[in-house]
C-alpha atoms as a PDB file:
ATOM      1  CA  UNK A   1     -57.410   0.659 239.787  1.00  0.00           C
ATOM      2  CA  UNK A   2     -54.063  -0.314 239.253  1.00  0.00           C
ATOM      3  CA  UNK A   3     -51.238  -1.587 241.447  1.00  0.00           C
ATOM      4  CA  UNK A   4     -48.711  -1.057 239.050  1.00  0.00           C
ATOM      5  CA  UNK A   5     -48.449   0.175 235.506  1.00  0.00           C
ATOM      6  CA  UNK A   6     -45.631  -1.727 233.104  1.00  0.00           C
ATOM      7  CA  UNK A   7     -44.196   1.411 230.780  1.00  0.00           C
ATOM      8  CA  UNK A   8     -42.703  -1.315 228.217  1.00  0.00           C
ATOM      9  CA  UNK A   9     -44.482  -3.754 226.813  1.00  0.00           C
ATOM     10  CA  UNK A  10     -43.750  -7.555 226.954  1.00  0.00           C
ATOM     11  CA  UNK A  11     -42.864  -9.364 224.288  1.00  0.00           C
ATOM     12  CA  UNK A  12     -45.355 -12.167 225.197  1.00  0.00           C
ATOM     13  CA  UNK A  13     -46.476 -13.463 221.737  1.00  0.00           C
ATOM     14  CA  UNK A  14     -42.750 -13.597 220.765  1.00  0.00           C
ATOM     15  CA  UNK A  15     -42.819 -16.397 223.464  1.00  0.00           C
ATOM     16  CA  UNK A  16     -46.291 -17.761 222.130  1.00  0.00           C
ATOM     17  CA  UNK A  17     -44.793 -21.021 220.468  1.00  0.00           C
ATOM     18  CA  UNK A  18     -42.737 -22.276 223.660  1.00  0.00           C
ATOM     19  CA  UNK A  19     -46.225 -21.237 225.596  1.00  0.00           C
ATOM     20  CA  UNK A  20     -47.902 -23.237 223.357  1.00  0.00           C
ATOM     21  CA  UNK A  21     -46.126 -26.251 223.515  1.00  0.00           C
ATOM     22  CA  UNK A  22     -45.952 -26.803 226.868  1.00  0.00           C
ATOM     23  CA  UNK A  23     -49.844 -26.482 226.681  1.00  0.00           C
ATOM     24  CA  UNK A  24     -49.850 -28.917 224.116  1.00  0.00           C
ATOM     25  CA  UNK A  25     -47.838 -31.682 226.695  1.00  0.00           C
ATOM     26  CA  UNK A  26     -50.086 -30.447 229.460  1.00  0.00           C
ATOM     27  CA  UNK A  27     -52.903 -31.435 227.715  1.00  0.00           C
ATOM     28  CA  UNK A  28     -52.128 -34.668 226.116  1.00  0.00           C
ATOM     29  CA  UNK A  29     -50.376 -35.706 229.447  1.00  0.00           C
ATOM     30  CA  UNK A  30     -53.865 -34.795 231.156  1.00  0.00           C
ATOM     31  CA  UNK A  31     -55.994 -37.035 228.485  1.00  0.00           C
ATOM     32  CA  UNK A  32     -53.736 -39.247 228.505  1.00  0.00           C
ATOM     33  CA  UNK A  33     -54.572 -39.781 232.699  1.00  0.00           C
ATOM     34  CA  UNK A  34     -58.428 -39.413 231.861  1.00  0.00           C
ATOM     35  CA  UNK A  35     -58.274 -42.421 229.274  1.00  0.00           C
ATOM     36  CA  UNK A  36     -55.462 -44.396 231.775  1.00  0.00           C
ATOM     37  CA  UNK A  37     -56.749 -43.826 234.902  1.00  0.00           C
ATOM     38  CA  UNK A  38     -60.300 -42.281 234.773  1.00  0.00           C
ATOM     39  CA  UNK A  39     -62.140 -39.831 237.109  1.00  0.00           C
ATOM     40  CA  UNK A  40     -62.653 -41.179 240.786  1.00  0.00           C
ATOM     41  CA  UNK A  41     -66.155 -40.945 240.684  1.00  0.00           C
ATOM     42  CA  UNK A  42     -68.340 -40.090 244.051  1.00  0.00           C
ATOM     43  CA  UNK A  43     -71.169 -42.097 245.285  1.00  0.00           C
ATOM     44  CA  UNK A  44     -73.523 -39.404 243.029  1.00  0.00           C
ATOM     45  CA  UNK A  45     -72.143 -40.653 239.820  1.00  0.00           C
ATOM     46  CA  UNK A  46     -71.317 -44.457 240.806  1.00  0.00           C
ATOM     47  CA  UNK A  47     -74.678 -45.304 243.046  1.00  0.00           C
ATOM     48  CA  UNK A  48     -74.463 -45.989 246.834  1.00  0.00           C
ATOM     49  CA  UNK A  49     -76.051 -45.486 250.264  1.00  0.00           C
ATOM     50  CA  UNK A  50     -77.113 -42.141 251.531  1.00  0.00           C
ATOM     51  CA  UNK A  51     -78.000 -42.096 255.434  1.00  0.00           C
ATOM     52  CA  UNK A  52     -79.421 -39.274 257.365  1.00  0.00           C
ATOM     53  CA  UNK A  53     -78.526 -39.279 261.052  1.00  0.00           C
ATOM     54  CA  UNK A  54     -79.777 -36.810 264.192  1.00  0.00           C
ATOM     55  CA  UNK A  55     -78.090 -35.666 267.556  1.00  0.00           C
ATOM     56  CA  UNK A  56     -79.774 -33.701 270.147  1.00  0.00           C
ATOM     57  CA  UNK A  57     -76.874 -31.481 270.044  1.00  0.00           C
ATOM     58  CA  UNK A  58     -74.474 -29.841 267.811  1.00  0.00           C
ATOM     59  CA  UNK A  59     -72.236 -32.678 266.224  1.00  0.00           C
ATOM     60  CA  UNK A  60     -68.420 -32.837 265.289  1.00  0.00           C
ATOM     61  CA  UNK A  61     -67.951 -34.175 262.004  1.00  0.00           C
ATOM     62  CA  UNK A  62     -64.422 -35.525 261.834  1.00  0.00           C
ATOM     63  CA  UNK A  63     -65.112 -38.213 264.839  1.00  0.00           C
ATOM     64  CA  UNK A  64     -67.614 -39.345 262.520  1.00  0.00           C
ATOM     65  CA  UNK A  65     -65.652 -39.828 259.634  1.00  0.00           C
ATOM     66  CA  UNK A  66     -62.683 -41.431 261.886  1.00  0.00           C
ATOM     67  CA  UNK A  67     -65.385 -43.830 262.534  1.00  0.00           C
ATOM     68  CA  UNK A  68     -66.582 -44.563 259.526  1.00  0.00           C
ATOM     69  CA  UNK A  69     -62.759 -45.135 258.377  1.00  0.00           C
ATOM     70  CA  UNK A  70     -62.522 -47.713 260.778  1.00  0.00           C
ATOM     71  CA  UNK A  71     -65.435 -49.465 259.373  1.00  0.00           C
ATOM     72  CA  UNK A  72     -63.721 -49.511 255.696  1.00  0.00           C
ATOM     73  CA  UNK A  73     -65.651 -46.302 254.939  1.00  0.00           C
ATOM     74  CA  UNK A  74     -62.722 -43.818 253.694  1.00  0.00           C
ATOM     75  CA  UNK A  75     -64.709 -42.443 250.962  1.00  0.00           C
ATOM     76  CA  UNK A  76     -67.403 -41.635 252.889  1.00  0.00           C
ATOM     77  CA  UNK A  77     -68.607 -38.212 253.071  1.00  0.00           C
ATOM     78  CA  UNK A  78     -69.959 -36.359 255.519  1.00  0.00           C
ATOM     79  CA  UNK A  79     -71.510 -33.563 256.068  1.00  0.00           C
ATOM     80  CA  UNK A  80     -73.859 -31.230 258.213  1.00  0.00           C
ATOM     81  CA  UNK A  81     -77.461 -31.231 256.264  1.00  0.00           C
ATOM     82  CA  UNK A  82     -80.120 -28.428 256.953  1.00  0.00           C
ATOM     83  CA  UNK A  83     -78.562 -27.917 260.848  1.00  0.00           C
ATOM     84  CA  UNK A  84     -75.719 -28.407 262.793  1.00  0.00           C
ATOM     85  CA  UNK A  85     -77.136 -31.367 264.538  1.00  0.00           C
ATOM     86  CA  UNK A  86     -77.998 -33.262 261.538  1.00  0.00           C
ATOM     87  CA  UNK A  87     -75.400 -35.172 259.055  1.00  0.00           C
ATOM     88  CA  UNK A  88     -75.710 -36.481 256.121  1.00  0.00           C
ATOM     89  CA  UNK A  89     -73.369 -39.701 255.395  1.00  0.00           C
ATOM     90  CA  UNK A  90     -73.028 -40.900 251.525  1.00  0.00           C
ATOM     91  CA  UNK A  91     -71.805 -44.398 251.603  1.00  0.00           C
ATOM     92  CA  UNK A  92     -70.542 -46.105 248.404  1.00  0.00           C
ATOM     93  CA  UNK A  93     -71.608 -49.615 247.174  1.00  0.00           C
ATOM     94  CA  UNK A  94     -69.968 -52.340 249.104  1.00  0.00           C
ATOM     95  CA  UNK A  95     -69.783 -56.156 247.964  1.00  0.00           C
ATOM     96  CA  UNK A  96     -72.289 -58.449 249.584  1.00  0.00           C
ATOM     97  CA  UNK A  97     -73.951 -55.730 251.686  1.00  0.00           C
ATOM     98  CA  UNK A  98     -77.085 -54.394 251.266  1.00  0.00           C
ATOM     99  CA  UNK A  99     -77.551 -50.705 251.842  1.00  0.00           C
ATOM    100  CA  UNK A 100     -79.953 -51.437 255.171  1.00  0.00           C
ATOM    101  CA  UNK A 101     -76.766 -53.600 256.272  1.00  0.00           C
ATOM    102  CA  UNK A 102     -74.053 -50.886 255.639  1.00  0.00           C
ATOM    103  CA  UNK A 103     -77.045 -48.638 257.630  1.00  0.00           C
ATOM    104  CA  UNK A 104     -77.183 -51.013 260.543  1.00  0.00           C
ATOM    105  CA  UNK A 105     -72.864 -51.021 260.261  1.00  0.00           C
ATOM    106  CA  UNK A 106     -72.560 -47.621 260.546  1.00  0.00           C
ATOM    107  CA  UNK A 107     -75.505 -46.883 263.019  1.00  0.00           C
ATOM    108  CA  UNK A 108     -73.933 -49.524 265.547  1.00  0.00           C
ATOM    109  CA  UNK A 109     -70.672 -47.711 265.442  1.00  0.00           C
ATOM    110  CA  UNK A 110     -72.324 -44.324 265.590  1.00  0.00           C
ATOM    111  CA  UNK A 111     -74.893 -45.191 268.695  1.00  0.00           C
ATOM    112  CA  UNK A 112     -70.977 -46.812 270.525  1.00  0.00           C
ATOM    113  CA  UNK A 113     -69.633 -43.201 269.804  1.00  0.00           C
ATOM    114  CA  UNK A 114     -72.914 -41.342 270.767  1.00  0.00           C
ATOM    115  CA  UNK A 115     -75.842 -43.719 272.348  1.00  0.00           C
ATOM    116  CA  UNK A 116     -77.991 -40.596 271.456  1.00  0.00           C
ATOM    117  CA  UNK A 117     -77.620 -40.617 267.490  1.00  0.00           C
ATOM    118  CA  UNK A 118     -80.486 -41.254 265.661  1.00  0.00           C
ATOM    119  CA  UNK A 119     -81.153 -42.669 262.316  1.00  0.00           C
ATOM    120  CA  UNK A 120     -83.778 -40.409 260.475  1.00  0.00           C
ATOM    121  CA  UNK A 121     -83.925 -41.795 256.745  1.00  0.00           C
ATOM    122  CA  UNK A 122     -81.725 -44.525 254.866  1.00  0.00           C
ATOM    123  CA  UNK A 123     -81.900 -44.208 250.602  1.00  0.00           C
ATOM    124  CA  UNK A 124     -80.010 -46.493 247.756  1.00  0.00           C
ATOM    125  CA  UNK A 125     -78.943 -44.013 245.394  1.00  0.00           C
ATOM    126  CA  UNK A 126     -78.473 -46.876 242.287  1.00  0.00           C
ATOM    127  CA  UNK A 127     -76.224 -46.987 239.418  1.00  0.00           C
ATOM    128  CA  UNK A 128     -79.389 -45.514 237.310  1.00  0.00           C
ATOM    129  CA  UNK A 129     -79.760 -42.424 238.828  1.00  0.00           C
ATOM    130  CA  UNK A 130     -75.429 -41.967 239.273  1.00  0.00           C
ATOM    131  CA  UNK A 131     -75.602 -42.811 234.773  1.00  0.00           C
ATOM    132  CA  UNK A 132     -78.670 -39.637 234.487  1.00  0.00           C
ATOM    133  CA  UNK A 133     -76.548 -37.323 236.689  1.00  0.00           C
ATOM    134  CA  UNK A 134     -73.252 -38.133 234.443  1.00  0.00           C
ATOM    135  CA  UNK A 135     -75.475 -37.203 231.081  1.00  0.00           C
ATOM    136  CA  UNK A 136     -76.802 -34.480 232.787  1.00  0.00           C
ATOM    137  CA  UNK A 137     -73.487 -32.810 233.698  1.00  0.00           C
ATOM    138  CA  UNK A 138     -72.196 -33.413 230.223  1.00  0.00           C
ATOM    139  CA  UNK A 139     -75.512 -31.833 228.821  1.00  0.00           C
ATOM    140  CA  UNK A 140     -74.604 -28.753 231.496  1.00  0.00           C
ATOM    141  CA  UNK A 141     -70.909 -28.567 229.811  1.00  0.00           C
ATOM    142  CA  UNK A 142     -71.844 -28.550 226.583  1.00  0.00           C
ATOM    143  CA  UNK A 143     -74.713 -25.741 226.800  1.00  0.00           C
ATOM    144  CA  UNK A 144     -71.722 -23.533 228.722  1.00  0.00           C
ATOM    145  CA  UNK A 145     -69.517 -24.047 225.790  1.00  0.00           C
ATOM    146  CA  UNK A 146     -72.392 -23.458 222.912  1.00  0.00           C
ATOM    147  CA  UNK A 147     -72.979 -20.198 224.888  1.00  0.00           C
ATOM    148  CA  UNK A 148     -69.749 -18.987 225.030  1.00  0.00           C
ATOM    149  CA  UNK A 149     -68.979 -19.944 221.440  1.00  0.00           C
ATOM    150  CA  UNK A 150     -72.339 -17.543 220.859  1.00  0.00           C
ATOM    151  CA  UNK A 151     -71.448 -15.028 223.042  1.00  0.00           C
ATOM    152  CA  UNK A 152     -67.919 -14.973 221.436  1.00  0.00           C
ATOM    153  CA  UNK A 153     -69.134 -14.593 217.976  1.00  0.00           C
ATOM    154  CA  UNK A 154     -71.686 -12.167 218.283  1.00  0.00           C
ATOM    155  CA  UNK A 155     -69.100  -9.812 220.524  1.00  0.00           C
ATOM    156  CA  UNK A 156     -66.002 -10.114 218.606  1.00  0.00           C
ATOM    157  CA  UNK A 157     -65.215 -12.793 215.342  1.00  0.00           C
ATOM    158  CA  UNK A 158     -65.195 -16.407 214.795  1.00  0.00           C
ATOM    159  CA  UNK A 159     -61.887 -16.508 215.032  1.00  0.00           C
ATOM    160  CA  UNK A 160     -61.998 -15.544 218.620  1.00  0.00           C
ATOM    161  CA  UNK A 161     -64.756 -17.783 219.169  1.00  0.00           C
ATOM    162  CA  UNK A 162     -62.812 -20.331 218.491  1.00  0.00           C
ATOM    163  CA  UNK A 163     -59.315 -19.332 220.040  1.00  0.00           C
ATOM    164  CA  UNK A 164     -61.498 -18.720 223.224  1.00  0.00           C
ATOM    165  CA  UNK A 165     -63.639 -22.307 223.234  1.00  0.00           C
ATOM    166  CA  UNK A 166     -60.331 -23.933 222.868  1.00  0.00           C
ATOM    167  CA  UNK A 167     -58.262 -21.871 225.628  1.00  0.00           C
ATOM    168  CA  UNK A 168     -61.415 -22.631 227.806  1.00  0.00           C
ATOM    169  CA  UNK A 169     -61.852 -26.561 226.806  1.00  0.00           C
ATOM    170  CA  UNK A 170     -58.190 -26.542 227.337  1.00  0.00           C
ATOM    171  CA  UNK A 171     -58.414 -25.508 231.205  1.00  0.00           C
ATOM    172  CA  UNK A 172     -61.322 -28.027 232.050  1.00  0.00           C
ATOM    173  CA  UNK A 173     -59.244 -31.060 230.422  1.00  0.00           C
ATOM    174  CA  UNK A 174     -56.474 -29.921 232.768  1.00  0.00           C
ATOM    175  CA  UNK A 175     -58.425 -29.979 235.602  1.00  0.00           C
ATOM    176  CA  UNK A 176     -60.302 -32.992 234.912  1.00  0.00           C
ATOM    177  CA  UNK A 177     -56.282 -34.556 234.263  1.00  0.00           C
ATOM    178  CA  UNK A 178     -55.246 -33.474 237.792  1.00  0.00           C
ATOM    179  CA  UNK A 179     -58.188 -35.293 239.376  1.00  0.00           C
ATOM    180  CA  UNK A 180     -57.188 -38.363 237.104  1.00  0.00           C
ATOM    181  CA  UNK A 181     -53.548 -38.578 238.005  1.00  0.00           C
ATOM    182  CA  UNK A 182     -54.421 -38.090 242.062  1.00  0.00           C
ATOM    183  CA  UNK A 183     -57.455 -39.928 242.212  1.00  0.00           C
ATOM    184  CA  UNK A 184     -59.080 -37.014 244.005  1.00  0.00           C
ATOM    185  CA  UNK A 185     -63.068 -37.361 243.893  1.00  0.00           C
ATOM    186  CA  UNK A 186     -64.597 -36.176 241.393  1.00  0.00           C
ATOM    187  CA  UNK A 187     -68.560 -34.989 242.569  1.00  0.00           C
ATOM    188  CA  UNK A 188     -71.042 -33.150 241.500  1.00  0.00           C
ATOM    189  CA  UNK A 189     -69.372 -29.957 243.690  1.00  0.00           C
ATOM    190  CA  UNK A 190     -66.223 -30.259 241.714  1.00  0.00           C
ATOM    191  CA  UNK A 191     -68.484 -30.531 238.641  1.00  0.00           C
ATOM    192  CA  UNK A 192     -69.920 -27.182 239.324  1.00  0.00           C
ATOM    193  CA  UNK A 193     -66.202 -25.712 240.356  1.00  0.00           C
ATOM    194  CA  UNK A 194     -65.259 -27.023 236.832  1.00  0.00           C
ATOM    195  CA  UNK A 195     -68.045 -25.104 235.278  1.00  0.00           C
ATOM    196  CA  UNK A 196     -68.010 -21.822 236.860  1.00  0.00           C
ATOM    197  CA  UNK A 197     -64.082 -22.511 236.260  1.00  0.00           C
ATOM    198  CA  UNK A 198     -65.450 -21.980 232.309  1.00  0.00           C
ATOM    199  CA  UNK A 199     -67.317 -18.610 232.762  1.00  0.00           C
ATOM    200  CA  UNK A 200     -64.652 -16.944 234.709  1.00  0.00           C
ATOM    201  CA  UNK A 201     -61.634 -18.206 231.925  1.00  0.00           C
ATOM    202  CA  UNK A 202     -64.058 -16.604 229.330  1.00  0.00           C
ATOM    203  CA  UNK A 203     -64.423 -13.419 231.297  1.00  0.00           C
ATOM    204  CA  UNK A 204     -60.351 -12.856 231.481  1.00  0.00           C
ATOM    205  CA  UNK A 205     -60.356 -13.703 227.097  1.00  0.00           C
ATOM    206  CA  UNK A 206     -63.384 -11.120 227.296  1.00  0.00           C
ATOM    207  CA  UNK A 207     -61.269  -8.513 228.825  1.00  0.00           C
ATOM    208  CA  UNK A 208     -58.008  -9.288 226.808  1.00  0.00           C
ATOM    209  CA  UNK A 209     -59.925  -9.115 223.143  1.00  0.00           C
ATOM    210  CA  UNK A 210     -61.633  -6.388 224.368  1.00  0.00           C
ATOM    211  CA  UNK A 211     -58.269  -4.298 224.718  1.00  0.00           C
ATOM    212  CA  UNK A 212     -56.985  -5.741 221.859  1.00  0.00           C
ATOM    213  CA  UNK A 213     -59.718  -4.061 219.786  1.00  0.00           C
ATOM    214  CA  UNK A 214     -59.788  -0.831 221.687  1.00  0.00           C
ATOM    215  CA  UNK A 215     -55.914  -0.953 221.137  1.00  0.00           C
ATOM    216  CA  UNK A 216     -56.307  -1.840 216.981  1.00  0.00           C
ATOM    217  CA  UNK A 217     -58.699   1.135 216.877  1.00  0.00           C
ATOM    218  CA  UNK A 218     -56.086   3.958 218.478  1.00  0.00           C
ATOM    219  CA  UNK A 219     -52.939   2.528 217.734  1.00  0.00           C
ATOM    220  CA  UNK A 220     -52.895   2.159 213.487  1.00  0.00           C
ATOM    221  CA  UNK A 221     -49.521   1.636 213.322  1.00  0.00           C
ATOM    222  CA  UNK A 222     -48.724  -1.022 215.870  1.00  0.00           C
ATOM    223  CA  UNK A 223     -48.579  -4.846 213.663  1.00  0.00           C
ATOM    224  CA  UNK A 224     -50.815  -7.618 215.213  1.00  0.00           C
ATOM    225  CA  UNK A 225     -48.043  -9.091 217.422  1.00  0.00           C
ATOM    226  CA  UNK A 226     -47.407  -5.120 218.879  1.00  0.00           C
ATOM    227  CA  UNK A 227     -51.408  -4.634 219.123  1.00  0.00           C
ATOM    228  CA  UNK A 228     -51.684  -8.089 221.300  1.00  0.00           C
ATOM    229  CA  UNK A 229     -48.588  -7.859 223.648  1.00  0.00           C
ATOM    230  CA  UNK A 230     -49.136  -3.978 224.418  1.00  0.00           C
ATOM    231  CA  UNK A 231     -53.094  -5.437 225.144  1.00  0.00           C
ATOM    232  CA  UNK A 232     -52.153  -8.252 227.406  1.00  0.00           C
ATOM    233  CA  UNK A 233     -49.473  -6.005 229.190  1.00  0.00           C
ATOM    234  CA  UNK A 234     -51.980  -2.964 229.889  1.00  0.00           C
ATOM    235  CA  UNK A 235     -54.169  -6.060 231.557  1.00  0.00           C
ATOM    236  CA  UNK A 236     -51.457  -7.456 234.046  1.00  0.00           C
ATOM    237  CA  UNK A 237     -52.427  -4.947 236.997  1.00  0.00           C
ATOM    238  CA  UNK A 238     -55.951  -5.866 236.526  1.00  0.00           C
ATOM    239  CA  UNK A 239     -55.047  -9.468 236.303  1.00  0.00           C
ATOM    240  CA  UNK A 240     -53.095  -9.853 239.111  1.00  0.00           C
ATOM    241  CA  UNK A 241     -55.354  -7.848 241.496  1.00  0.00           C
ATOM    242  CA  UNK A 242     -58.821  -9.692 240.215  1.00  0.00           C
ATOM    243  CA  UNK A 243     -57.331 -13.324 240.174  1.00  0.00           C
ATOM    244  CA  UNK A 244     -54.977 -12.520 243.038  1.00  0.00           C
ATOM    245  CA  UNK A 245     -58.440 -11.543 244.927  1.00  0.00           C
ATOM    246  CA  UNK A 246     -60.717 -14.279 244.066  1.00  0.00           C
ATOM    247  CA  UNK A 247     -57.561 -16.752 244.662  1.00  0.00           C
ATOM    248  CA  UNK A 248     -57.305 -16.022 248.419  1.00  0.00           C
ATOM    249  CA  UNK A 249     -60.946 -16.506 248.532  1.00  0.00           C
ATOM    250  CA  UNK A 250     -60.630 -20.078 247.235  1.00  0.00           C
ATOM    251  CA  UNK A 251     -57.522 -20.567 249.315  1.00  0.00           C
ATOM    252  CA  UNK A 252     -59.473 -19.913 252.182  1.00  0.00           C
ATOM    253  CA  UNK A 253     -62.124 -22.463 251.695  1.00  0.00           C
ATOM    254  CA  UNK A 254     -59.617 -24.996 250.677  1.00  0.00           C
ATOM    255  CA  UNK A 255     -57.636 -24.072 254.331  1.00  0.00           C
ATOM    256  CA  UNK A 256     -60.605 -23.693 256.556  1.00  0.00           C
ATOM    257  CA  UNK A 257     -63.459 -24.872 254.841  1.00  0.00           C
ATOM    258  CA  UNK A 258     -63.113 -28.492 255.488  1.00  0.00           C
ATOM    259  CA  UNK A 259     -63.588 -31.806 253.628  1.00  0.00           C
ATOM    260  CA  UNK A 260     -67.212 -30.741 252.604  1.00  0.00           C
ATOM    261  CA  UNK A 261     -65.226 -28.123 249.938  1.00  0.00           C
ATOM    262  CA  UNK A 262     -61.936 -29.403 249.960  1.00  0.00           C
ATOM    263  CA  UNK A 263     -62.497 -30.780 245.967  1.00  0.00           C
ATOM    264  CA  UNK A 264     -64.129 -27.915 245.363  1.00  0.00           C
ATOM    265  CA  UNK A 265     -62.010 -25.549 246.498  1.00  0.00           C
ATOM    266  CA  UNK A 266     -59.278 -27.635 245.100  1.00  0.00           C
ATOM    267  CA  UNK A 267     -60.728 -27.700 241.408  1.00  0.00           C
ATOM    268  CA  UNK A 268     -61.420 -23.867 241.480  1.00  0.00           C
ATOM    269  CA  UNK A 269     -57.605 -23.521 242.344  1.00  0.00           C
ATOM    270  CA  UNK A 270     -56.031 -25.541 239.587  1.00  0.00           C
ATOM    271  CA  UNK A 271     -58.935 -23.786 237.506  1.00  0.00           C
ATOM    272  CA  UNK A 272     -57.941 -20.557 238.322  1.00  0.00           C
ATOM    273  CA  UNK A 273     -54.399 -20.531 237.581  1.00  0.00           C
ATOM    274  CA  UNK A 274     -54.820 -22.469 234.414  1.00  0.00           C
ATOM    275  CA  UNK A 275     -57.624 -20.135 233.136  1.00  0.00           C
ATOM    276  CA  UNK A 276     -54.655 -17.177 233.921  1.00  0.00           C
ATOM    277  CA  UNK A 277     -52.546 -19.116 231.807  1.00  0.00           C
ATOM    278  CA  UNK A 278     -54.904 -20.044 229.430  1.00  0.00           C
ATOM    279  CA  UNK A 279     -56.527 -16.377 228.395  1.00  0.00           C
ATOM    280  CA  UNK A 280     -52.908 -14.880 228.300  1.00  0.00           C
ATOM    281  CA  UNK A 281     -50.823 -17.059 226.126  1.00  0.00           C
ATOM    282  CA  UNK A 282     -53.340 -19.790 224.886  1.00  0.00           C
ATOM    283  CA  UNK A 283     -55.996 -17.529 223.770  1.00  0.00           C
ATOM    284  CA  UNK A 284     -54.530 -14.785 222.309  1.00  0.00           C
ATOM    285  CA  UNK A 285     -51.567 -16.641 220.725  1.00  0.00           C
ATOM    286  CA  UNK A 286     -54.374 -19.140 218.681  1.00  0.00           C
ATOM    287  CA  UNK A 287     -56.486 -15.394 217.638  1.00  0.00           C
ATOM    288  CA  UNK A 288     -52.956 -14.342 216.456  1.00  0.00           C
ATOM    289  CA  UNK A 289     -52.029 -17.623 214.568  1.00  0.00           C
ATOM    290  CA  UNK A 290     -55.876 -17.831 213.190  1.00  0.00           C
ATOM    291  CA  UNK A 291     -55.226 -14.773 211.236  1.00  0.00           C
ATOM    292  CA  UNK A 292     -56.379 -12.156 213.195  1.00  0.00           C
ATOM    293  CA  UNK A 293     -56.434  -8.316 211.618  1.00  0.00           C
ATOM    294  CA  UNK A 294     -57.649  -5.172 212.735  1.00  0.00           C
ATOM    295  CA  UNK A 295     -60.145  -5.416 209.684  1.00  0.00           C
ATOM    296  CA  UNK A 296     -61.710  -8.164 211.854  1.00  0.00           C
ATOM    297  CA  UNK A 297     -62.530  -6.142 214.443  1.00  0.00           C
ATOM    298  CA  UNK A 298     -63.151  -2.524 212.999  1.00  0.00           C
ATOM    299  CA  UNK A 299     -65.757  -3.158 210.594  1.00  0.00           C
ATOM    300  CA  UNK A 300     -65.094   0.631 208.712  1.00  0.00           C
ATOM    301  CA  UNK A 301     -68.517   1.831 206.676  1.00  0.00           C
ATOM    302  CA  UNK A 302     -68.239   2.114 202.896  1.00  0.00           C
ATOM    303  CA  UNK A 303     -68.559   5.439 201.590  1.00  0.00           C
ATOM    304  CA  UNK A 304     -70.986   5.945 199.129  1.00  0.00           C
ATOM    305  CA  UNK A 305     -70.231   7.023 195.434  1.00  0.00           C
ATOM    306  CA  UNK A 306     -73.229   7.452 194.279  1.00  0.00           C
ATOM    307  CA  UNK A 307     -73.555  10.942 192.593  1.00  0.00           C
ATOM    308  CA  UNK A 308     -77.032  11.405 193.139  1.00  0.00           C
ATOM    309  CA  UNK A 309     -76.770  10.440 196.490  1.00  0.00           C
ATOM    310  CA  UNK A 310     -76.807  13.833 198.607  1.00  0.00           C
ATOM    311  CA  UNK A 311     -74.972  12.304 201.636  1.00  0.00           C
ATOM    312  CA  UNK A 312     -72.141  11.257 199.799  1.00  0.00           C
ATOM    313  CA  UNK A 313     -68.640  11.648 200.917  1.00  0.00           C
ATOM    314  CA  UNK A 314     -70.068  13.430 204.138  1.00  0.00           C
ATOM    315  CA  UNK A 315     -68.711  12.922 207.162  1.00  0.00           C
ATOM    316  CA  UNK A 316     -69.955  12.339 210.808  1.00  0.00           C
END
């Protein structure tokens, strides 16, 4: 299906050094913010309280978190857990208060709200458990990136492998950046935006080195640079109704879907439009400045010159 169909080619990889370099600033400017500032870690990484609270009736959340703001509880989060009546409220650690304290705190200002809110369970979530969850995530990103290194390899060459890792790597550092330079939150939902962030950047290099072999196989005149612009330019209709799709999905959650996805939504959107980026003139540019040939990806059988051999010089 195609929206549109572009007759002339682009000369994209002509453009691949200024593409490049901006990359290049994007990314150190984004480590750079990492090392400076650091992630704002949620009360899942850093250790904190985590209250469950009841109401005999369908609750609104944002009075809740206006109240808890009022207690010194901006970071709180809130959200509705197993039904609309029941929240769940993840404190962080506070100086000099215990976590049945900041319980008792927040269940005073909750029963002034609503006399009928109920406290069901009250658990420390401790620094500990936060460290395991960090490893763990890390241990999650680096399995993603060992796979598609794999997958990359086996499908294609390792010199796509490795133009692919790095266009992917590339798009979580960005991400991870933005969340450094705002202080957004970073939590284990933005985690998992971040990695499914990884598998759908690999799926747009997929398509892209997948045209740029069909195209080496029926164009055999067309140089590397021809092969790889007429590739990426047969892919833009696809590109911009796929991405264009899936980003008014996000959009949508980040609009409507509240403060429960808001990071998450958020994270998928820079993702998104960095993984765009990314596959188009990151990936392909570093498979063209790697050395890529058509010999790399049409691997063309020997014939045999034996003269005994009966089969040789036939042809299938």
């Amino acid at each position: 299906m195609e929206f549109f169909r572009i007759r002339k080619d682009l000369p994209l990889m002509q453009r691949a050094l200024l593409f490049n370099t901006i990359s290049l600033l994007t990314f150190a400017a984004a480590v750079f913010f990492l090392l400076h500032r650091g992630l704002h870690l949620s009360v899942e990484f850093t250790g904190g309280t985590v209250i469950e609270v009841q109401y005999p009736q369908a609750v609104v959340l944002e009075p809740v978190r206006a109240t808890l703001g009022k207690l010194g509880y901006a970071d709180a989060q809130v959200q509705n857990f197993g039904t609309s009546r029941d929240i769940l409220i993840r404190l962080p650690a506070k100086q000099g208060l215990t976590s049945a304290q900041q319980s008792d705190q927040v269940m005073g200002a909750l029963k002034g709200a609503d006399a009928q809110a109920e406290l069901r369970s009250v658990q420390f979530v401790g620094p500990q458990v936060g460290k395991e969850l960090a490893t763990d995530g890390l241990l999650a990103l680096a399995c993603v990136v060992i796979g598609i290194v794999l997958y990359l390899s086996f499908r294609f060459e390792w010199k796509y492998a490795v133009a692919g890792v790095i266009a992917n790597l590339h798009d979580v550092v960005i991400i991870l950046g933005f969340f450094a330079f705002f202080q957004w939150e970073f939590s284990l939902s933005v985690l998992a935006a971040v990695l499914a962030v990884l598998g759908y950047s690999v799926n747009e290099s997929v398509v892209i080195f997948d045209r740029i072999r069909e195209t080496f196989r029926r164009e055999r005149k067309m140089t590397v640079v021809e092969v790889i612009n007429h590739a990426i330019t047969s892919t833009m209709s696809r590109t911009i109704i796929t991405h264009g799709s899936t980003q008014m999905m996000v959009l949508s959650m980040f609009l409507f879907g509240g403060p429960t996805l808001h990071y998450f939504a958020l994270a998928l959107t820079v993702g998104i439009l960095f993984g765009i980026y990314s596959s188009v003139f990151v990936a392909a540019a570093l498979a063209m400045w790697l050395g890529v040939k058509r010999e790399d990806l049409l691997k063309e059988k020997k014939e045999s010159h034996d003269p005994n051999d009966p089969n040789a010089g036939a042809q299938v």
